[in-house]
N, C-alpha and C. Protein backbone atom coordinates (compact mmCIF):
# COMPACT_ATOMS: atom_id res chain seq x y z
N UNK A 1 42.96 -58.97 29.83
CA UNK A 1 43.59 -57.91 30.61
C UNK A 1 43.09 -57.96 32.05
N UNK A 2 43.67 -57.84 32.93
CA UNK A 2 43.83 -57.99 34.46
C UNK A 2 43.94 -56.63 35.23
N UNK A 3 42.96 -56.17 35.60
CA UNK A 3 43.51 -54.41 36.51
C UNK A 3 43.60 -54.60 38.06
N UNK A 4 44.32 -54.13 38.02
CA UNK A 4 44.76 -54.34 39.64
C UNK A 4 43.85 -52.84 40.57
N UNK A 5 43.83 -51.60 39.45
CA UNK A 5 42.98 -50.73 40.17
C UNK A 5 41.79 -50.23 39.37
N UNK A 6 40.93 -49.65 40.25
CA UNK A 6 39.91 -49.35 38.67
C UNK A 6 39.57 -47.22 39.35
N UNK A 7 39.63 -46.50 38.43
CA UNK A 7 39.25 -45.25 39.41
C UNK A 7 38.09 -44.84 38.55
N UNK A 8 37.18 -44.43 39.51
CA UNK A 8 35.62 -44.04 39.17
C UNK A 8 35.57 -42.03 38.97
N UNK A 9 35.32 -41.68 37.73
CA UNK A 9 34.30 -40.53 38.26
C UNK A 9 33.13 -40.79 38.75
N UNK A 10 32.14 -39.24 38.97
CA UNK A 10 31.24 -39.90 40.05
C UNK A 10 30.29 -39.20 39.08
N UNK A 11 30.28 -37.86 38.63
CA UNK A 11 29.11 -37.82 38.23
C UNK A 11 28.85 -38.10 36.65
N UNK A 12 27.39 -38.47 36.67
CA UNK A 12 27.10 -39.45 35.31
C UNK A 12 27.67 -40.35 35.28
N UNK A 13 28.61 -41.09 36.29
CA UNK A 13 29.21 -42.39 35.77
C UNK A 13 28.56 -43.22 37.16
N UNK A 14 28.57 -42.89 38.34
CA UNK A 14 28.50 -43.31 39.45
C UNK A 14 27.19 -43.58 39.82
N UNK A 15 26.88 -42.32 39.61
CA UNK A 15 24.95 -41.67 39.48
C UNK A 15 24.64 -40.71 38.51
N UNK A 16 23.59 -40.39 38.60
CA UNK A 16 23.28 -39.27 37.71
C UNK A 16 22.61 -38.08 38.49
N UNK A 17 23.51 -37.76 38.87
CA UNK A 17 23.80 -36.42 39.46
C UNK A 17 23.32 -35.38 39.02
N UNK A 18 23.77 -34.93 37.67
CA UNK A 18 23.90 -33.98 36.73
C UNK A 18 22.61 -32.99 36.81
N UNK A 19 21.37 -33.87 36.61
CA UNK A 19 20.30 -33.20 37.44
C UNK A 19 20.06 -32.30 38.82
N UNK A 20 20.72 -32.75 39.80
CA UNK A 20 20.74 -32.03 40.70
C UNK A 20 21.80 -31.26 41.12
N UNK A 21 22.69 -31.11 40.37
CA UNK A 21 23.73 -30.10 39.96
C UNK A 21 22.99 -29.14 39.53
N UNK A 22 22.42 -29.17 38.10
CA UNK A 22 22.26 -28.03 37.72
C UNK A 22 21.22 -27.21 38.63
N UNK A 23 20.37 -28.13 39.24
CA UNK A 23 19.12 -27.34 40.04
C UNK A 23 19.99 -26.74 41.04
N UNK A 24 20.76 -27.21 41.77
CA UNK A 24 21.79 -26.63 42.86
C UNK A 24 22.18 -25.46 42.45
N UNK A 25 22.67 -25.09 41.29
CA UNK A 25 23.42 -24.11 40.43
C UNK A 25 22.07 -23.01 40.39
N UNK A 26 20.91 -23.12 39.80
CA UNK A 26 19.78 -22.41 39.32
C UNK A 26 19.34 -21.72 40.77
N UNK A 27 19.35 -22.15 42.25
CA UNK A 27 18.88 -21.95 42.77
C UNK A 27 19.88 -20.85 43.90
N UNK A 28 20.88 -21.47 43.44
CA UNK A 28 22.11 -20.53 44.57
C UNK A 28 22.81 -19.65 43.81
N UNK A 29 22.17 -19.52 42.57
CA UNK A 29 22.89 -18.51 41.64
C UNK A 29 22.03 -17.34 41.45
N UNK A 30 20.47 -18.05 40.64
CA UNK A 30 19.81 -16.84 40.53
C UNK A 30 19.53 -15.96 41.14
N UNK A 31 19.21 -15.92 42.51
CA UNK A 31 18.99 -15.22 43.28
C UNK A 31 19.89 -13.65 43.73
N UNK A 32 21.30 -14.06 43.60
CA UNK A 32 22.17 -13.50 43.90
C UNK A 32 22.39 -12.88 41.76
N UNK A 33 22.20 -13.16 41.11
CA UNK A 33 22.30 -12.93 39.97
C UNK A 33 21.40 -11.88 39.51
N UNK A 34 20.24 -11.98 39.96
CA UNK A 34 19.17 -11.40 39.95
C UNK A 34 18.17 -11.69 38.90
N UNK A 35 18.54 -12.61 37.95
CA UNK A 35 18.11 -13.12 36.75
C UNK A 35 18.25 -14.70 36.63
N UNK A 36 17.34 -15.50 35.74
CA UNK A 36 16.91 -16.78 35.32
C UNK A 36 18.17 -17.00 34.91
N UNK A 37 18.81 -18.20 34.74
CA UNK A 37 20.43 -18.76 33.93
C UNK A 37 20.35 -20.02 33.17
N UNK A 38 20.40 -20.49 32.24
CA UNK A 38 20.26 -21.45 31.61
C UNK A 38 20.73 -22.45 31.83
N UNK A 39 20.21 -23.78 31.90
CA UNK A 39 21.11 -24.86 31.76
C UNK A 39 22.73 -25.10 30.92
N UNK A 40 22.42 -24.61 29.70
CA UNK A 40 23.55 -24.07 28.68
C UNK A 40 24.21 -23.45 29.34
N UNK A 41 24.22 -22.40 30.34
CA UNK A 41 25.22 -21.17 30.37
C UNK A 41 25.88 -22.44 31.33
N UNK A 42 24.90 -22.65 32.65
CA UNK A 42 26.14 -23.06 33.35
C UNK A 42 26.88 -24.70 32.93
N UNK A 43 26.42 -25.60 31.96
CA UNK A 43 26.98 -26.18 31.31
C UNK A 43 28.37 -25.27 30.66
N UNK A 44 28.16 -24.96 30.25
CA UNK A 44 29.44 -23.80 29.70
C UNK A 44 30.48 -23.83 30.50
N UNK A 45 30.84 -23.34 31.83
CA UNK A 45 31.52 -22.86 32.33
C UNK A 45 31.74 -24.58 33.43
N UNK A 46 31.88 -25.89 33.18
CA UNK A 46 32.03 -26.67 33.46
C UNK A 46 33.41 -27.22 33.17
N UNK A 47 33.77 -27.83 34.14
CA UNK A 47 35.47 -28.40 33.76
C UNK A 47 36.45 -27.51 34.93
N UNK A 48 35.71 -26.70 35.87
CA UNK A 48 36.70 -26.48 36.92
C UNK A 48 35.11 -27.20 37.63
N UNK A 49 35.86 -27.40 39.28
CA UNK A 49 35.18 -27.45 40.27
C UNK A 49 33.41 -26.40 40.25
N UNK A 50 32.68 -26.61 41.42
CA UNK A 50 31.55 -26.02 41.71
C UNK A 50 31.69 -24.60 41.82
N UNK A 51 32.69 -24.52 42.85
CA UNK A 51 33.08 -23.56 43.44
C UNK A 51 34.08 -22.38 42.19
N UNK A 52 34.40 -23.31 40.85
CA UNK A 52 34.95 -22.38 39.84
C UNK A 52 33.81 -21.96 38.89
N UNK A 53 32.47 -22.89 39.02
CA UNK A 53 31.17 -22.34 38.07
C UNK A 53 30.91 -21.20 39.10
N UNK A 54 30.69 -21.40 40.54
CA UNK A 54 30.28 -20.22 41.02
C UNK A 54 30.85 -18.88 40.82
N UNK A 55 32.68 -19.16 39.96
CA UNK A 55 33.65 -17.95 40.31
C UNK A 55 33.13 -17.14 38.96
N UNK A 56 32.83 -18.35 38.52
CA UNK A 56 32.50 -17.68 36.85
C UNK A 56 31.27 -16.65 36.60
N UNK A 57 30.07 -17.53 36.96
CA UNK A 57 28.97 -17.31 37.19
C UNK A 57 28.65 -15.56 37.75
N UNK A 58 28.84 -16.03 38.87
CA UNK A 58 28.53 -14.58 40.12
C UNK A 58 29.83 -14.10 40.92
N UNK A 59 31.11 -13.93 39.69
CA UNK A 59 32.48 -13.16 40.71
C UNK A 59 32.03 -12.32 41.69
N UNK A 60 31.49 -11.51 41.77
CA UNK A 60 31.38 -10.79 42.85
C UNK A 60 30.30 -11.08 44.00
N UNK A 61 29.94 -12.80 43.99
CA UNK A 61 29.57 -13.14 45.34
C UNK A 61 29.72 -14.63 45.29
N UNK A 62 31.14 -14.89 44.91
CA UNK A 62 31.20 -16.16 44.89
C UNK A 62 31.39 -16.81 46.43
N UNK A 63 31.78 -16.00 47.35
CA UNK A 63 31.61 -16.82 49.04
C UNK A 63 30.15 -17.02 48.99
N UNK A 64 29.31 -16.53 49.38
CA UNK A 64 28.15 -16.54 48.95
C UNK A 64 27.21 -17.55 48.23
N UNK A 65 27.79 -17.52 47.38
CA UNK A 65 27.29 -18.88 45.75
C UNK A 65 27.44 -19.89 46.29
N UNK A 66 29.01 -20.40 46.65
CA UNK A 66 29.47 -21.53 47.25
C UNK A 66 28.66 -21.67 48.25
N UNK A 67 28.07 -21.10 49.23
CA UNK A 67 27.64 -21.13 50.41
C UNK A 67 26.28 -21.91 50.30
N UNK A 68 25.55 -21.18 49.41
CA UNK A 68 24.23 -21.31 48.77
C UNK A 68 23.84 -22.50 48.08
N UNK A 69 24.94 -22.77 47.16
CA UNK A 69 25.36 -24.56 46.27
C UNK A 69 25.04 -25.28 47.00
N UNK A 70 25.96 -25.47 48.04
CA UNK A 70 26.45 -26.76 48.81
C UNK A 70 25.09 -26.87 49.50
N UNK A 71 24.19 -25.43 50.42
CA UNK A 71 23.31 -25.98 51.19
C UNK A 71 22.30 -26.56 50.30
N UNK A 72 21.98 -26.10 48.95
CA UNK A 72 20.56 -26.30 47.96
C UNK A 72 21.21 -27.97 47.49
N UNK A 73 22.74 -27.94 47.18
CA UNK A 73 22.74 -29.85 46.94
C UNK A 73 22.46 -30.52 47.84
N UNK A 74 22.80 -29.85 49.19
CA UNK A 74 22.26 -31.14 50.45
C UNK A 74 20.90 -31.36 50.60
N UNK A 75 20.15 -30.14 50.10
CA UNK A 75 18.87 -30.18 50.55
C UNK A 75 17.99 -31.12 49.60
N UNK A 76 18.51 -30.84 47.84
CA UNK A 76 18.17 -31.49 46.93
C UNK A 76 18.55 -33.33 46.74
N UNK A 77 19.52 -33.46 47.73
CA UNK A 77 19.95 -34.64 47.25
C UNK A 77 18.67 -35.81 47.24
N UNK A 78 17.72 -35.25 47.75
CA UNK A 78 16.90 -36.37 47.83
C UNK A 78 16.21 -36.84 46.33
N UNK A 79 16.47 -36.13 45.63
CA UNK A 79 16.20 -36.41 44.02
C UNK A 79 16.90 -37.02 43.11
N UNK A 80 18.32 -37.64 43.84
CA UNK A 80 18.99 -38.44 43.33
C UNK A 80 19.70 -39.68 44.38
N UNK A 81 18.36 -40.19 45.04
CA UNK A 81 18.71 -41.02 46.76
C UNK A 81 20.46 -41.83 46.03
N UNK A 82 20.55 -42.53 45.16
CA UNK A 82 20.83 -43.76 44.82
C UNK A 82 21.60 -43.89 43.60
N UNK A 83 22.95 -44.65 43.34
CA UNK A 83 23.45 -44.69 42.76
C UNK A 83 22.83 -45.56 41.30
N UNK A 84 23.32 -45.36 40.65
CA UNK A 84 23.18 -46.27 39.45
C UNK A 84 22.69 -47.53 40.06
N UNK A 85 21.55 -48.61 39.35
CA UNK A 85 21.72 -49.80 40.19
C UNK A 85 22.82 -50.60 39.84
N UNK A 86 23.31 -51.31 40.77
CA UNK A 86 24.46 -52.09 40.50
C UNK A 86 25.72 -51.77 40.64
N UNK A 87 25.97 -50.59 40.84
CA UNK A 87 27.10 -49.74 40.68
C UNK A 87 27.60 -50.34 42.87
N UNK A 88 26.55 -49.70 43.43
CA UNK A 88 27.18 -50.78 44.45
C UNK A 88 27.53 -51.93 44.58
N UNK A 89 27.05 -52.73 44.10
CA UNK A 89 27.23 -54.35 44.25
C UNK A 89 28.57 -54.47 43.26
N UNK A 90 28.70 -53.96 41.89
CA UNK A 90 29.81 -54.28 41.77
C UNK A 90 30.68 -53.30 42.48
N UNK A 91 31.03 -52.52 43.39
CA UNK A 91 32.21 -51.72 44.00
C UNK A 91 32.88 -53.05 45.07
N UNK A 92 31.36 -53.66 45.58
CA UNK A 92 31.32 -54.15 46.56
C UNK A 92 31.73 -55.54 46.20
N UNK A 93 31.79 -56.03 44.88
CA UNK A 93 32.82 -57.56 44.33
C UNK A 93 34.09 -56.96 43.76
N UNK A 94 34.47 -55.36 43.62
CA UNK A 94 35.69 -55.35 43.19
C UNK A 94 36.48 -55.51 43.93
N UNK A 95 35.58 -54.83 45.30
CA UNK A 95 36.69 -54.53 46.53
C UNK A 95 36.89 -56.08 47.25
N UNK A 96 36.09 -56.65 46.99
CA UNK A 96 36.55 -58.67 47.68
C UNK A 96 37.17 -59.52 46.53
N UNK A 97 37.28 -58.85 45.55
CA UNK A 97 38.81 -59.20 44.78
C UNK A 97 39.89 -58.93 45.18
N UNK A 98 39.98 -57.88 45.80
CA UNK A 98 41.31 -56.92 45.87
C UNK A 98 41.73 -56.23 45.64
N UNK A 99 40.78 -55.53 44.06
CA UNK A 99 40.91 -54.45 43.44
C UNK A 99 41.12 -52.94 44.11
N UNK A 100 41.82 -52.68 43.93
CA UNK A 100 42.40 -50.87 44.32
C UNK A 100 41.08 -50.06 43.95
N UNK A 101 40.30 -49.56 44.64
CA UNK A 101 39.58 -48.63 44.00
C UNK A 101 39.73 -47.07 44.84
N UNK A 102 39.45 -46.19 43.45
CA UNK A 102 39.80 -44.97 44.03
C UNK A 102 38.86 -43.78 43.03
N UNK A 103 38.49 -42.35 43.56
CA UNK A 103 37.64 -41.74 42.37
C UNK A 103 38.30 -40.00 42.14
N UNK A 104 38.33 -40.06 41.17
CA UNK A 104 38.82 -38.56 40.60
C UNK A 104 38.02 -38.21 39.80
N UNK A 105 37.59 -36.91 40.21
CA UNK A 105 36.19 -35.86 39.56
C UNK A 105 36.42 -35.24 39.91
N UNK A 106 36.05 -33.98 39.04
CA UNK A 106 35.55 -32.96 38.85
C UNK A 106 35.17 -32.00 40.36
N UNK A 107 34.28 -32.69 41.12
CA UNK A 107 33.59 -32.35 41.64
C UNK A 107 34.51 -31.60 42.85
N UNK A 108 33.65 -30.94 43.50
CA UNK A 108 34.78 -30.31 44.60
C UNK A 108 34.43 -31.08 45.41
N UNK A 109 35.46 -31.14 47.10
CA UNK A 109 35.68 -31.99 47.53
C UNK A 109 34.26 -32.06 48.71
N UNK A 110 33.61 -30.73 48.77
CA UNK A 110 32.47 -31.20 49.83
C UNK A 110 31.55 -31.86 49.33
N UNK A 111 30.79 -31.24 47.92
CA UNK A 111 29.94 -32.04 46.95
C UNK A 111 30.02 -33.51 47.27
N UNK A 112 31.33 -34.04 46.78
CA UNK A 112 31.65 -35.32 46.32
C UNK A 112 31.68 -36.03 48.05
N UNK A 113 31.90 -35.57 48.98
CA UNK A 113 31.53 -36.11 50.46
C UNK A 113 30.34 -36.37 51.08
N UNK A 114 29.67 -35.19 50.02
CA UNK A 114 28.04 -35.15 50.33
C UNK A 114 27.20 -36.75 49.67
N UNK A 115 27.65 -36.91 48.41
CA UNK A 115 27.21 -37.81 47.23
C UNK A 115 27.76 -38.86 47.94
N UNK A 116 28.82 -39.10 48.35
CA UNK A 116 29.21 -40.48 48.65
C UNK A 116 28.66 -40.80 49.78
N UNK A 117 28.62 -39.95 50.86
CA UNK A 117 27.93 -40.51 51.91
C UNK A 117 26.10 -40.85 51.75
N UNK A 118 25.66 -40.00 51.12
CA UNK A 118 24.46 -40.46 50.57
C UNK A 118 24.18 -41.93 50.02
N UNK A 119 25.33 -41.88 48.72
CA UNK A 119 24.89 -43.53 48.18
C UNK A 119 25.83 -44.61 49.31
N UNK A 120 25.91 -44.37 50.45
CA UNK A 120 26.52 -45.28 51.28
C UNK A 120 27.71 -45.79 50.62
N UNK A 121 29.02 -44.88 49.91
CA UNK A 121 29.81 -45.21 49.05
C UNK A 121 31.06 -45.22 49.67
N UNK A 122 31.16 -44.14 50.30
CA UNK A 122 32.44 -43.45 51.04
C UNK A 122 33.64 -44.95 51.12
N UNK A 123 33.20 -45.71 51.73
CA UNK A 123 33.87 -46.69 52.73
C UNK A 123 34.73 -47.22 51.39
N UNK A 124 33.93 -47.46 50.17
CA UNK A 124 35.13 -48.00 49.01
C UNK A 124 35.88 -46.93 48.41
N UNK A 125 36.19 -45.52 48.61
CA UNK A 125 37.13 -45.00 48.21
C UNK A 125 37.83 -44.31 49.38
N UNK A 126 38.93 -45.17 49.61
CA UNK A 126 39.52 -44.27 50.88
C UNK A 126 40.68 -43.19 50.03
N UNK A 127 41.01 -43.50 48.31
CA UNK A 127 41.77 -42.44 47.70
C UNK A 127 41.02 -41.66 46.97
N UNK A 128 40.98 -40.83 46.81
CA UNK A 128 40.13 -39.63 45.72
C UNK A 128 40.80 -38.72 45.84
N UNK A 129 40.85 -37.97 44.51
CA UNK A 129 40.97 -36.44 44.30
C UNK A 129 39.79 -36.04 43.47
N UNK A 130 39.92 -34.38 43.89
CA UNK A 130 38.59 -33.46 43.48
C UNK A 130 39.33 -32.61 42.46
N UNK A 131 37.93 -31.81 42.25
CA UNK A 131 38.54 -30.72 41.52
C UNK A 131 39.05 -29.76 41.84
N UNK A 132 39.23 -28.38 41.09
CA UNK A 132 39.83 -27.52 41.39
C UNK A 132 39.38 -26.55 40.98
N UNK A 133 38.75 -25.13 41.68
CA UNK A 133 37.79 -23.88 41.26
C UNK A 133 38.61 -22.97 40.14
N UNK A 134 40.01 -23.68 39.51
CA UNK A 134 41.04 -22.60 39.00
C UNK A 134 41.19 -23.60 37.41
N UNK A 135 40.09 -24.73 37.35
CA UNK A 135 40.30 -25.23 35.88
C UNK A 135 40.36 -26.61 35.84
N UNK A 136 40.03 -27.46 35.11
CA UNK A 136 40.35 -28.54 35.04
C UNK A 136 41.47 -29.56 35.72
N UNK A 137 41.53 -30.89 36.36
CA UNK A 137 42.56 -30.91 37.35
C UNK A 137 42.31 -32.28 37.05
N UNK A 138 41.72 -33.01 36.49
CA UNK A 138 41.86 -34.20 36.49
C UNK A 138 43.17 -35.48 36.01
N UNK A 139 44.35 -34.77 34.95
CA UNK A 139 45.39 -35.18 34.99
C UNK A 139 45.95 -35.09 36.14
N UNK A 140 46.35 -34.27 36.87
CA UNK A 140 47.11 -34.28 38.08
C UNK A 140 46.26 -35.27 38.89
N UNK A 141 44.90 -35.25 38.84
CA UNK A 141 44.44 -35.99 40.09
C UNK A 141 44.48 -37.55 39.53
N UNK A 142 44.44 -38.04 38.28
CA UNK A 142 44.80 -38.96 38.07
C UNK A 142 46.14 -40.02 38.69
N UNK A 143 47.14 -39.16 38.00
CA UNK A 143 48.58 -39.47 38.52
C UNK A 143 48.53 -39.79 39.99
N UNK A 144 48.20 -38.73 40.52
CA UNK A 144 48.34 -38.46 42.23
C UNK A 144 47.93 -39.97 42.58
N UNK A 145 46.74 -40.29 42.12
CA UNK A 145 46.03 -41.41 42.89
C UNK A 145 46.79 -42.86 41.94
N UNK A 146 47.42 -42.84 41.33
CA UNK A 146 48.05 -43.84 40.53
C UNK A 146 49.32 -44.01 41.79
N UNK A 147 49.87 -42.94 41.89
CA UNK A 147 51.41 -43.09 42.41
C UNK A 147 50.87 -43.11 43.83
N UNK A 148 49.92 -42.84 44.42
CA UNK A 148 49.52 -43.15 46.15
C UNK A 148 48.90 -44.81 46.20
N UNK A 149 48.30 -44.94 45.04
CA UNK A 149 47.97 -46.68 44.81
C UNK A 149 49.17 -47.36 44.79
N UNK A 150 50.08 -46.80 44.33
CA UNK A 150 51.64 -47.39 43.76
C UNK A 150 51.33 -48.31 42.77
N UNK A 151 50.26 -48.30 41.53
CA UNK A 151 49.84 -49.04 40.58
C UNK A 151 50.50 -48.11 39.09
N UNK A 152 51.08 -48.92 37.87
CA UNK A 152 50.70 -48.28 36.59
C UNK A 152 49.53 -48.27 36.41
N UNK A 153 49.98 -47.04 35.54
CA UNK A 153 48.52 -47.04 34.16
C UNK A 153 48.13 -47.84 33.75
N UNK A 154 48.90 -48.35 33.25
CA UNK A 154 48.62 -49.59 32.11
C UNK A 154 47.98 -51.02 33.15
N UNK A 155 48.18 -51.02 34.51
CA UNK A 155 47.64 -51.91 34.98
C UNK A 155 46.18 -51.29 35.90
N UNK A 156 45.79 -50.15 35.13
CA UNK A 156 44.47 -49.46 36.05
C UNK A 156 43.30 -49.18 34.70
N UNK A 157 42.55 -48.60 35.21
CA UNK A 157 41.38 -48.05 34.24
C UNK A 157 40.69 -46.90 34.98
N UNK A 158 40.28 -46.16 34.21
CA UNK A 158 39.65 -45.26 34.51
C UNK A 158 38.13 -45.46 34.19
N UNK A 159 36.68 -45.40 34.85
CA UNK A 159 35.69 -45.19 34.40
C UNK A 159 34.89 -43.86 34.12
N UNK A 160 34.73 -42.98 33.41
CA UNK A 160 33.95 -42.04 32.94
C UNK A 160 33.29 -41.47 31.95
N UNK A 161 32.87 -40.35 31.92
CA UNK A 161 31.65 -40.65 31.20
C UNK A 161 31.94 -39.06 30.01
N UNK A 162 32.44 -38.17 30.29
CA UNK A 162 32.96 -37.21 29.26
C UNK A 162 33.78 -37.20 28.01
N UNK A 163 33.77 -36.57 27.40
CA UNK A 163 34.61 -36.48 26.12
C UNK A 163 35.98 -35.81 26.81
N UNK A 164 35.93 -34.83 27.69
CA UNK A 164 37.26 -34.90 28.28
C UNK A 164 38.10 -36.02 28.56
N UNK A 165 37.15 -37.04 29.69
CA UNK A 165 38.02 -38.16 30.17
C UNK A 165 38.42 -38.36 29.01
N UNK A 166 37.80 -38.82 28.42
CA UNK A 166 38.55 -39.93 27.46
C UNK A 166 40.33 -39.30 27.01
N UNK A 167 40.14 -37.74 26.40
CA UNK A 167 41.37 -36.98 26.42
C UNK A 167 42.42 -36.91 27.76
N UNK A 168 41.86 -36.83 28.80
CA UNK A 168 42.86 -37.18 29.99
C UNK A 168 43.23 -38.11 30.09
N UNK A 169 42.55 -39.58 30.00
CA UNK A 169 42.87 -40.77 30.21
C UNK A 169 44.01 -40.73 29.05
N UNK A 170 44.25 -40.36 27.51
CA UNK A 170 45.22 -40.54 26.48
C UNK A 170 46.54 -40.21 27.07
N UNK A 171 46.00 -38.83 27.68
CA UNK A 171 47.15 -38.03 28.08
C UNK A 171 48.31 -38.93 28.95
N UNK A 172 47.64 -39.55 29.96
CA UNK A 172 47.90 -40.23 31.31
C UNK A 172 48.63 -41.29 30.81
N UNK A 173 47.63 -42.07 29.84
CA UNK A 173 48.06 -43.39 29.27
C UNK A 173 47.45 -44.55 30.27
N UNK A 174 45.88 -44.36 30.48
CA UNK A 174 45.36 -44.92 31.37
C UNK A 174 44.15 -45.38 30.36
N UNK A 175 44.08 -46.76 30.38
CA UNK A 175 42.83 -47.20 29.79
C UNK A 175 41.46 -45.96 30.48
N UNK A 176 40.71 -46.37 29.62
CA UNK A 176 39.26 -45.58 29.70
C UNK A 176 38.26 -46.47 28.98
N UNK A 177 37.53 -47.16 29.83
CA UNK A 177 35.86 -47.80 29.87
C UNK A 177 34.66 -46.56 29.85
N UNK A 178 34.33 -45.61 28.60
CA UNK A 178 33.12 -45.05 29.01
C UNK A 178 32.28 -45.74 29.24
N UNK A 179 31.72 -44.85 30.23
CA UNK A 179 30.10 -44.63 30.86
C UNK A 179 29.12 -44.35 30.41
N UNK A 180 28.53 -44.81 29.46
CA UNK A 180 27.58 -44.13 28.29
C UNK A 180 26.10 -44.47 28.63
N UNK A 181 25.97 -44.90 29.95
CA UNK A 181 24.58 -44.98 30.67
C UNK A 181 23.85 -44.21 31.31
N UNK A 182 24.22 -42.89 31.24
CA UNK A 182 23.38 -41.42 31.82
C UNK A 182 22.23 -41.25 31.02
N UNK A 183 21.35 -40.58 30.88
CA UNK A 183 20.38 -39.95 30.01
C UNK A 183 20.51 -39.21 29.32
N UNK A 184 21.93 -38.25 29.67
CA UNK A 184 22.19 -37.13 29.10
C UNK A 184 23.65 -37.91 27.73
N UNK A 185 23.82 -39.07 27.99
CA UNK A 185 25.28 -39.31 27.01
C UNK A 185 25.08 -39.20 26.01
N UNK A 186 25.65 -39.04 25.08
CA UNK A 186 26.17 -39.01 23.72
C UNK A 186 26.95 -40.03 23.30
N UNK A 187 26.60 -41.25 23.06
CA UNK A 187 27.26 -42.84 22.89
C UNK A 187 28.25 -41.92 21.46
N UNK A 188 27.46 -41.68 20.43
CA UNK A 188 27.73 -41.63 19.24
C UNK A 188 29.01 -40.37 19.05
N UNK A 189 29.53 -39.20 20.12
CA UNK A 189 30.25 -38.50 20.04
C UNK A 189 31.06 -39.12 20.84
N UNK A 190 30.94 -39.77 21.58
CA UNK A 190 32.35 -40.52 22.68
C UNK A 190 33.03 -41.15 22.21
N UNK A 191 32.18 -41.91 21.10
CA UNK A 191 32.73 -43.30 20.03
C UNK A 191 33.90 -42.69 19.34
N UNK A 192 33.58 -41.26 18.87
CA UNK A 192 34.39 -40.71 18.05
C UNK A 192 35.87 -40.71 18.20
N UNK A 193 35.74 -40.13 19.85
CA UNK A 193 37.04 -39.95 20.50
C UNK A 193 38.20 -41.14 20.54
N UNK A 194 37.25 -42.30 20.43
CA UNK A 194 38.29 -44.13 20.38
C UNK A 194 38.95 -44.16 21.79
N UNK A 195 37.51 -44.22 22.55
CA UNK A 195 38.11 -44.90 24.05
C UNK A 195 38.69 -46.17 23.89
N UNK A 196 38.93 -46.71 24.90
CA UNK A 196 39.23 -48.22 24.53
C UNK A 196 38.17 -48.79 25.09
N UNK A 197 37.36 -48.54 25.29
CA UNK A 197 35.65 -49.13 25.80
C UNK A 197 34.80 -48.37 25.88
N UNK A 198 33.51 -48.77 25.10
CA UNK A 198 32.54 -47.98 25.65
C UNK A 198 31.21 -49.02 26.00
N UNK A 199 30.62 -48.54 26.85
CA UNK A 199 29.32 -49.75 27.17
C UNK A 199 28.25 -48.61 27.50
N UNK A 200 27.12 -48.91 27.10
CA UNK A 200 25.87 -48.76 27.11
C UNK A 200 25.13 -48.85 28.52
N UNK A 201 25.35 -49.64 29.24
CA UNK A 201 24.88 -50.24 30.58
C UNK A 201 25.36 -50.32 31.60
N UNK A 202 25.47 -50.32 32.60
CA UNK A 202 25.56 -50.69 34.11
C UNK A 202 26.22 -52.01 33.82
N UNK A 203 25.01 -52.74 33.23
CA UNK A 203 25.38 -54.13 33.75
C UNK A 203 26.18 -54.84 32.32
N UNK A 204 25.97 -54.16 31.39
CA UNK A 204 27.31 -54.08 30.17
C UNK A 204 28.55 -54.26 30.66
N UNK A 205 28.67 -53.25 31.64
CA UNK A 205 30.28 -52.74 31.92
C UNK A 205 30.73 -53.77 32.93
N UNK A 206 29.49 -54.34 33.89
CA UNK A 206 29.62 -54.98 35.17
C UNK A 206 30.12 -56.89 34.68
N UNK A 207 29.82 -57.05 33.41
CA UNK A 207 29.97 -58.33 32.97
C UNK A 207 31.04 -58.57 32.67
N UNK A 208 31.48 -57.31 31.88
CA UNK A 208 32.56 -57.72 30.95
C UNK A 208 33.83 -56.64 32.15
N UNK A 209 33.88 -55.97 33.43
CA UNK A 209 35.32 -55.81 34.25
C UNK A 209 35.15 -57.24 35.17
N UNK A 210 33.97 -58.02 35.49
CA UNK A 210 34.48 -58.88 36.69
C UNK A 210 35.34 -60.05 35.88
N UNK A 211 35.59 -59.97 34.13
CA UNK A 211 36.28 -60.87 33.39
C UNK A 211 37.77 -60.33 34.03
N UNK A 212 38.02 -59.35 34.04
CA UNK A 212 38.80 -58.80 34.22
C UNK A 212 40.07 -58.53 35.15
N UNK A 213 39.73 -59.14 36.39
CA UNK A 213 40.10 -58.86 37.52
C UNK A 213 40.78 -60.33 37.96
């Protein structure tokens, strides 16, 4: 199989973020909350944008929350300098193939400006879509970036790392390579779902797409 595009989520697949998410969350929430919040809770309320955990979280100071997020991720980012290793170098042989690359997450759109410019990433996705503070959005942002690539499905892949993707990618009809190299994955519940790939590694995944291309 031959992909002409490949689209990346970013967090847990790109880097491992996830860590400094939640500290971002703990620190621009409690305060305004007035109380400690669990990792669990705001795991919970995941699958819209930042800015929709904040709506959830603290409705009645979500300008505020948002405000608070964004400055505690910029400040924190230094706890996650660096992408996955390898994850640059291969962006950086997909893109001198020719490969289309593009990333759709979750994430809202300043977050994900913040992260990319950090891992010196920006420059290989000039298409992306984000999320959305009103619910899950990753079908639409899929499509969007399929039909602005002017690529099929069937000639793209998606990389990520959730038990959602894998359900969006069905939906779409877009191959799906999980990401099962975070700390936090669950190889053994993703399996369940019957991606059409799953790899363990960085350099798992990095062997077997440059066959690919």
């Amino acid at each position: 199989m031959k992909f002409k595009a490949v689209i990346f989520d970013l967090d847990c697949t790109v880097a491992d973020t996830l860590p400094l998410c939640i500290a971002a969350f703990k620190k621009s929430v409690e305060p305004l909350l007035g109380k400690e919040i669990s990792e669990e809770e705001i795991i919970s309320t995941f699958g819209p944008s930042e800015e929709g955990t904040i709506r959830q979280l603290i409705p009645m100071h979500e300008e505020a929350g948002v405000k608070a997020y964004l400055h505690h991720y910029e400040q924190l980012h230094y706890t996650c300098p660096q992408p996955f290793p390898g994850i640059k170098e291969l962006l950086q042989t997909l893109n001198s193939n020719g490969v289309q690359l593009a990333m759709v997450t979750g994430k809202g759109i300043h977050s994900t400006r913040l992260s990319l410019n950090q891992f010196g990433l920006a420059r290989y996705f000039r298409i992306f879509e984000t999320g959305s503070p009103d619910g899950p959005n990753k079908v639409n942002g899929i499509r969007s970036v399929l039909n602005r690539m002017q690529v099929n499905a069937g000639d793209s892949l998606y990389v990520g790392d959730a038990p959602s993707d894998i359900r969006y990618c069905k939906e779409v009809g877009i191959p799906i390579a999980v990401a099962a190299w975070a700390t936090t994955a669950n190889a053994a519940q993703l399996q369940k779902l019957n991606p059409d790939w799953l790899f363990h590694s960085v350099d798992e995944f990095c062997n077997w797409i440059l066959n690919c291309i």
